[in-house]
C-alpha atoms as a PDB file:
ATOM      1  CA  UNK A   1       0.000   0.000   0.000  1.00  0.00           C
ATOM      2  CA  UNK A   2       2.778   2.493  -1.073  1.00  0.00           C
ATOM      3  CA  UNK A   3      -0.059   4.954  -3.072  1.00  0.00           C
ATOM      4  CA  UNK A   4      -0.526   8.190  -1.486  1.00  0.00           C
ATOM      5  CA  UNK A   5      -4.130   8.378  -0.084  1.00  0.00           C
ATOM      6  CA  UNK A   6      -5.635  11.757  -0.339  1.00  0.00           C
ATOM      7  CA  UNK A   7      -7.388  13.496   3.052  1.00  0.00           C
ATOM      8  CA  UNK A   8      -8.573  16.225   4.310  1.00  0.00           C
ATOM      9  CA  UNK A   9      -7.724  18.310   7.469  1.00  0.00           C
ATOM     10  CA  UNK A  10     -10.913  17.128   8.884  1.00  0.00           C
ATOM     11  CA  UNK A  11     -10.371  13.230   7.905  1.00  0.00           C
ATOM     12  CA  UNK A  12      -7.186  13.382   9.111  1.00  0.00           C
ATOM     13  CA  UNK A  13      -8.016  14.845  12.326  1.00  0.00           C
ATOM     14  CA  UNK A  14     -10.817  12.214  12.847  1.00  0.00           C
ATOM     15  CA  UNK A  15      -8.449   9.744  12.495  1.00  0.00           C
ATOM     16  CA  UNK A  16      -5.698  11.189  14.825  1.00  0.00           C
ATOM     17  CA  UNK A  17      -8.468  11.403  17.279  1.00  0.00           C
ATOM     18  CA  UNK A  18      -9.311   7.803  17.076  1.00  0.00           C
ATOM     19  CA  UNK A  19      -6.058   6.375  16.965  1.00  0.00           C
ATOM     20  CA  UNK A  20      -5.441   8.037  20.251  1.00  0.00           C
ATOM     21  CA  UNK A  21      -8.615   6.542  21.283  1.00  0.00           C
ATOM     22  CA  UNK A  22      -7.452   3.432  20.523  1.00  0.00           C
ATOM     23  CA  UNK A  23      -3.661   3.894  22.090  1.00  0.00           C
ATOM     24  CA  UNK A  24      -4.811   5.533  25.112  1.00  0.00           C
ATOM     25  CA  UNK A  25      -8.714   4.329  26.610  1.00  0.00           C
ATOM     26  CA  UNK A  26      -9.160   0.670  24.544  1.00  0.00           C
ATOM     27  CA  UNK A  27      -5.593  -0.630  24.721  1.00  0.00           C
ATOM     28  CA  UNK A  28      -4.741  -0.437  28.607  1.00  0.00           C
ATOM     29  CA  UNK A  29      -9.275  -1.357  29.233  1.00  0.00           C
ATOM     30  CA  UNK A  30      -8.308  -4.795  26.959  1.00  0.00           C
ATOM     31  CA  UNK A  31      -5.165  -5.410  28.924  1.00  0.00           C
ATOM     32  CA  UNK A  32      -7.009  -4.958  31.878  1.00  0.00           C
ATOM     33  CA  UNK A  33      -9.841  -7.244  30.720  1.00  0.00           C
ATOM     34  CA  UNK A  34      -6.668 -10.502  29.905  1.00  0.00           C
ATOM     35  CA  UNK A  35      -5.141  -9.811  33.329  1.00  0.00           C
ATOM     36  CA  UNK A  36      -8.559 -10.301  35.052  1.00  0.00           C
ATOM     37  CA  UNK A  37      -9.649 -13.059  32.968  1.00  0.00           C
ATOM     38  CA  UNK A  38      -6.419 -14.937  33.862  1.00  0.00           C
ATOM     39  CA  UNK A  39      -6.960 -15.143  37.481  1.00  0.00           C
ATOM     40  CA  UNK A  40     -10.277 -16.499  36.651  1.00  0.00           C
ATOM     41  CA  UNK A  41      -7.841 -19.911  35.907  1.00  0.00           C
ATOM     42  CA  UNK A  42      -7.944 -22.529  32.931  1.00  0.00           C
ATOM     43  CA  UNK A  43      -8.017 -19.902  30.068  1.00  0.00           C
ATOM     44  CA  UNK A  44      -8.924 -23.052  27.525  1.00  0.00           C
ATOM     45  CA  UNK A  45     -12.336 -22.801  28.926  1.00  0.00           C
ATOM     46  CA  UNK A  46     -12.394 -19.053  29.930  1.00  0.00           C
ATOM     47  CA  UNK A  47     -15.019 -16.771  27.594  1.00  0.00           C
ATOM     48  CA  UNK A  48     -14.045 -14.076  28.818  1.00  0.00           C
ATOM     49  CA  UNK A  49      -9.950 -14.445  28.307  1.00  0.00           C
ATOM     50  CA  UNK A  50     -11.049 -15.407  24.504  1.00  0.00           C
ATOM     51  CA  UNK A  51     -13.555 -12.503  23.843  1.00  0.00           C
ATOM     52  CA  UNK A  52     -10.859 -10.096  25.361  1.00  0.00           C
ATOM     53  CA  UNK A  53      -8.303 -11.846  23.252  1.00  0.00           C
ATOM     54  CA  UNK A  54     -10.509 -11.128  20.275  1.00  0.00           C
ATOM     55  CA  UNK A  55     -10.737  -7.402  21.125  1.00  0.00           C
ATOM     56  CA  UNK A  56      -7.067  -6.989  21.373  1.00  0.00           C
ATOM     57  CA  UNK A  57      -6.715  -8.368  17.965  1.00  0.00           C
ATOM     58  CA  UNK A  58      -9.347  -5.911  16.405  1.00  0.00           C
ATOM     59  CA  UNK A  59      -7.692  -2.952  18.484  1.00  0.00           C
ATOM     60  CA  UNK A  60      -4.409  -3.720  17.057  1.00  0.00           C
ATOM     61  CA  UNK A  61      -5.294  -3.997  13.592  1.00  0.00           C
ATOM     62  CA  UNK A  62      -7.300  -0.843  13.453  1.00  0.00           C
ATOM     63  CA  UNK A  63      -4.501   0.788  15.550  1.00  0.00           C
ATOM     64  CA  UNK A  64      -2.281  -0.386  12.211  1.00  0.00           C
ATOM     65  CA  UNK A  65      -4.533   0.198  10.017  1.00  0.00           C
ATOM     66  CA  UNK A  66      -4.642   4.055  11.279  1.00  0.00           C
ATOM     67  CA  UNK A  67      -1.407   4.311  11.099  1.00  0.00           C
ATOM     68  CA  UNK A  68      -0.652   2.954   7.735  1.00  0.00           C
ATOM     69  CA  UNK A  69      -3.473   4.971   6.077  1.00  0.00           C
ATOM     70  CA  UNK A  70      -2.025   8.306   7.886  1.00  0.00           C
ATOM     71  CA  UNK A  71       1.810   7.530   6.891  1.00  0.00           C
ATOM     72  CA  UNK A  72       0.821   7.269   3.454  1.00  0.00           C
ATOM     73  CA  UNK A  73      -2.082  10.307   3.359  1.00  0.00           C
ATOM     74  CA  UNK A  74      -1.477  13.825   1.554  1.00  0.00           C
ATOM     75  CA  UNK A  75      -3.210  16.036   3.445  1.00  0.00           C
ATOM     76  CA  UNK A  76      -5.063  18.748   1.165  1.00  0.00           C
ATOM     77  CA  UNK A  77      -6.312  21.805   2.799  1.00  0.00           C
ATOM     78  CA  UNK A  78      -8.776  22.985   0.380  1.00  0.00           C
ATOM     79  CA  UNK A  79      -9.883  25.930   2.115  1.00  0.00           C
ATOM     80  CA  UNK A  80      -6.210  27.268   1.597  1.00  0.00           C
ATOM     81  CA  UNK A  81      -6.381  27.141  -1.804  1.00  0.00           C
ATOM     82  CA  UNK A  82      -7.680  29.823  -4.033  1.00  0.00           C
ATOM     83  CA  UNK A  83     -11.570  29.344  -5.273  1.00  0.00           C
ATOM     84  CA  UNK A  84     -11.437  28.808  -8.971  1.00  0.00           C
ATOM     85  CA  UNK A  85     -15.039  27.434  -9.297  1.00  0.00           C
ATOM     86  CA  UNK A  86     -13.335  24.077 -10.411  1.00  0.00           C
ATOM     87  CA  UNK A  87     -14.128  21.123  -8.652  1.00  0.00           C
ATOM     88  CA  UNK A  88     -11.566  19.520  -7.177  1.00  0.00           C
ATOM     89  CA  UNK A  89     -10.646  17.374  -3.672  1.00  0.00           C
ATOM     90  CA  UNK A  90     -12.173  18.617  -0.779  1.00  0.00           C
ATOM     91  CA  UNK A  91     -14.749  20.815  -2.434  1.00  0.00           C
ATOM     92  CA  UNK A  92     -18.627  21.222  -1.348  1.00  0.00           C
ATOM     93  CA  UNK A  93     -20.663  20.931  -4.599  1.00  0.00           C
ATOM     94  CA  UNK A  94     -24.179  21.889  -5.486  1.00  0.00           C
ATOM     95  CA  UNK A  95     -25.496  20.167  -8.610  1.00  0.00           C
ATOM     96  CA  UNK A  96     -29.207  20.285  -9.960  1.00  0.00           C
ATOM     97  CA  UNK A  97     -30.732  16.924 -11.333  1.00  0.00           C
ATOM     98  CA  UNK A  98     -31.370  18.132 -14.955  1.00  0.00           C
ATOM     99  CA  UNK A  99     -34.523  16.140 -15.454  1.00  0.00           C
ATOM    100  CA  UNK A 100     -36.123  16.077 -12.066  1.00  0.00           C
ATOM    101  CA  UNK A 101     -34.526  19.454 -10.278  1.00  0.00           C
ATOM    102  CA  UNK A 102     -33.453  17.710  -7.526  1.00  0.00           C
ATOM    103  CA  UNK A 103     -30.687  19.648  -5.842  1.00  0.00           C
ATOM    104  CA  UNK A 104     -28.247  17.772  -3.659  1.00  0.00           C
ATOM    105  CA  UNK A 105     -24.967  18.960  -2.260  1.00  0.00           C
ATOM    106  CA  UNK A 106     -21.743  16.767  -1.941  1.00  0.00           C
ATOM    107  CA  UNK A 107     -18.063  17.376  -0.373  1.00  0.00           C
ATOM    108  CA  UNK A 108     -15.700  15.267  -2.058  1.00  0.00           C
ATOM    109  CA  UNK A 109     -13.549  13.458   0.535  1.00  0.00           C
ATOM    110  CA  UNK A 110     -10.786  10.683   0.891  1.00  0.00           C
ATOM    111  CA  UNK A 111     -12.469   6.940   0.397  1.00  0.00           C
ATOM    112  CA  UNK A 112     -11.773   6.713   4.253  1.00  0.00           C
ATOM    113  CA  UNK A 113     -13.957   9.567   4.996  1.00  0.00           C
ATOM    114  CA  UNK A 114     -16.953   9.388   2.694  1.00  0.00           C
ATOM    115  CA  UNK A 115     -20.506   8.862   4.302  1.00  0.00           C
ATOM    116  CA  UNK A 116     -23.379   9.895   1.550  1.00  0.00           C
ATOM    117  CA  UNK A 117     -25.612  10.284   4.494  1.00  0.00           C
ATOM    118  CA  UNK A 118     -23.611  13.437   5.465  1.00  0.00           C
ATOM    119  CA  UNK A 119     -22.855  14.180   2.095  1.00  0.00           C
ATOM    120  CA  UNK A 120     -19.661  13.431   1.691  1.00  0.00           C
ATOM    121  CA  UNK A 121     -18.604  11.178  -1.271  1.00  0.00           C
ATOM    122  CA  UNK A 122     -15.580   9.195  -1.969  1.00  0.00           C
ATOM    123  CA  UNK A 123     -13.171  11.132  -5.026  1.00  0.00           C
ATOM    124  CA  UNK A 124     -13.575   8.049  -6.303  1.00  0.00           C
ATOM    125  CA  UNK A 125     -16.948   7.714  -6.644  1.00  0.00           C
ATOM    126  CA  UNK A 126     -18.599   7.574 -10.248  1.00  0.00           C
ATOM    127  CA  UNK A 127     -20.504  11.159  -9.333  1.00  0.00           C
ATOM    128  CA  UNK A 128     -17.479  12.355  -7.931  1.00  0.00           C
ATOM    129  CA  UNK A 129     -15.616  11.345 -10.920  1.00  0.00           C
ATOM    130  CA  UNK A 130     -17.844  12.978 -13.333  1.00  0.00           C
ATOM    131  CA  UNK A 131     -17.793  16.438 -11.034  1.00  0.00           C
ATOM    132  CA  UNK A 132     -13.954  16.658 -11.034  1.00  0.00           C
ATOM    133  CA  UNK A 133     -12.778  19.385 -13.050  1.00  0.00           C
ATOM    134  CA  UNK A 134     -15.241  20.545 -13.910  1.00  0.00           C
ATOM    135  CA  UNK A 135     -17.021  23.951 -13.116  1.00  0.00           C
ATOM    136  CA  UNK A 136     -20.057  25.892 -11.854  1.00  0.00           C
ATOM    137  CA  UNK A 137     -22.812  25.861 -15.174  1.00  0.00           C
ATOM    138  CA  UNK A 138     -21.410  22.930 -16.409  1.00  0.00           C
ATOM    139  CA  UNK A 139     -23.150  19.478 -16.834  1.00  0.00           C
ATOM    140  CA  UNK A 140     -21.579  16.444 -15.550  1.00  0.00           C
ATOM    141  CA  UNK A 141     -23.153  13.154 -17.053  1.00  0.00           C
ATOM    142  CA  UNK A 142     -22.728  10.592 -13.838  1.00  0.00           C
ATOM    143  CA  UNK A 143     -22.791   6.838 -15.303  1.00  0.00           C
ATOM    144  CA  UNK A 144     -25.013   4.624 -13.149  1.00  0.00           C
ATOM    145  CA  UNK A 145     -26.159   1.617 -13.331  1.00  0.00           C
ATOM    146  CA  UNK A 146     -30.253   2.708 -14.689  1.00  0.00           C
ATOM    147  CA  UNK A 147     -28.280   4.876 -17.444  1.00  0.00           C
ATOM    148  CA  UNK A 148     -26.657   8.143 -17.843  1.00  0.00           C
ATOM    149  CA  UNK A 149     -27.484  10.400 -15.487  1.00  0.00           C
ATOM    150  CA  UNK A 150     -26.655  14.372 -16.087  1.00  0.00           C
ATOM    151  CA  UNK A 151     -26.308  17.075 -13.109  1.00  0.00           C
ATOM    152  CA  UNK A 152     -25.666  20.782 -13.580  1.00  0.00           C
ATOM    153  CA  UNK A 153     -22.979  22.249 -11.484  1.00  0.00           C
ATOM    154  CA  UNK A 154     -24.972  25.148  -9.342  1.00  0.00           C
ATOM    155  CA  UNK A 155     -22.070  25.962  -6.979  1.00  0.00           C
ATOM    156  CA  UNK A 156     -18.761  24.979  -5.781  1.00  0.00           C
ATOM    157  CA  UNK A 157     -17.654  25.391  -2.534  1.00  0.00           C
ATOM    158  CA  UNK A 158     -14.018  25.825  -0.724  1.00  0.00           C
ATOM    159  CA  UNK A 159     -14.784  25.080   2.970  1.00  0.00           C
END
């Protein structure tokens, strides 16, 4: 995993925060948890020593996961970069459904970071791959799976 991940400020933040989470609260409680499940003796037959076990190992590989993803992310600070009315990472975009008027707005964010239920959508995503430079008036035609599907940019964002 050597390719550099794009992120935001905010991504990477939220990811800082949980890693520290992770380092500082979880790690030491699931210690805890092994030390008090082995005095409970014979740790063959000892549910709790296992499920504790089992946390540890989820803990850990999120812990490296975290890291990995963060020593390979380029942070991009969009709101430090001059508003050209393109799209481009870390934007928030307006765009108009040209057959039904639907308006819906989107910030494009790092795969990690993309939940459509708070609008934010993956730079890799098809409508976020049809958006990219591109800019406000212009129609982006977003390839789905029911057929073409065409948006006009209303308004582009640097937040």
């Amino acid at each position: 995993m050597s390719d550099r991940v794009p992120m935001t400020v905010a991504g990477e933040a939220a990811l800082r925060k949980e890693l520290n989470r992770l380092k500082s609260e979880d790690r030491p409680r699931i210690v805890q948890a092994i030390a008090e499940a082995r005095e409970h003796g014979d740790l063959k037959e000892n549910a709790e020593y296992h499920a504790a076990r089992e946390q540890q190992g989820f803990c850990e590989g999120r812990i490296q996961d975290i890291e990995g993803k963060l020593s390979n992310s380029v942070v991009i600070d969009v709101a430090a970069m001059p508003n050209t009315g393109k799209v481009i990472f870390g934007t928030t975009v307006t765009i108009v459904n040209c057959e039904t008027d639907e308006e819906v707005t989107y910030t494009i964010v790092g795969e990690d970071e993309s939940d459509v239920n708070s609008g934010k959508i993956s730079v890799t995503s098809p409508i976020a791959r049809a958006l990219i430079a591109k800019e406000e008036g212009d129609v982006a035609v977003v390839k789905a799976p029911g057929g073409d599907i065409e948006y006009e940019i209303d308004k582009v964002e640097h937040i």
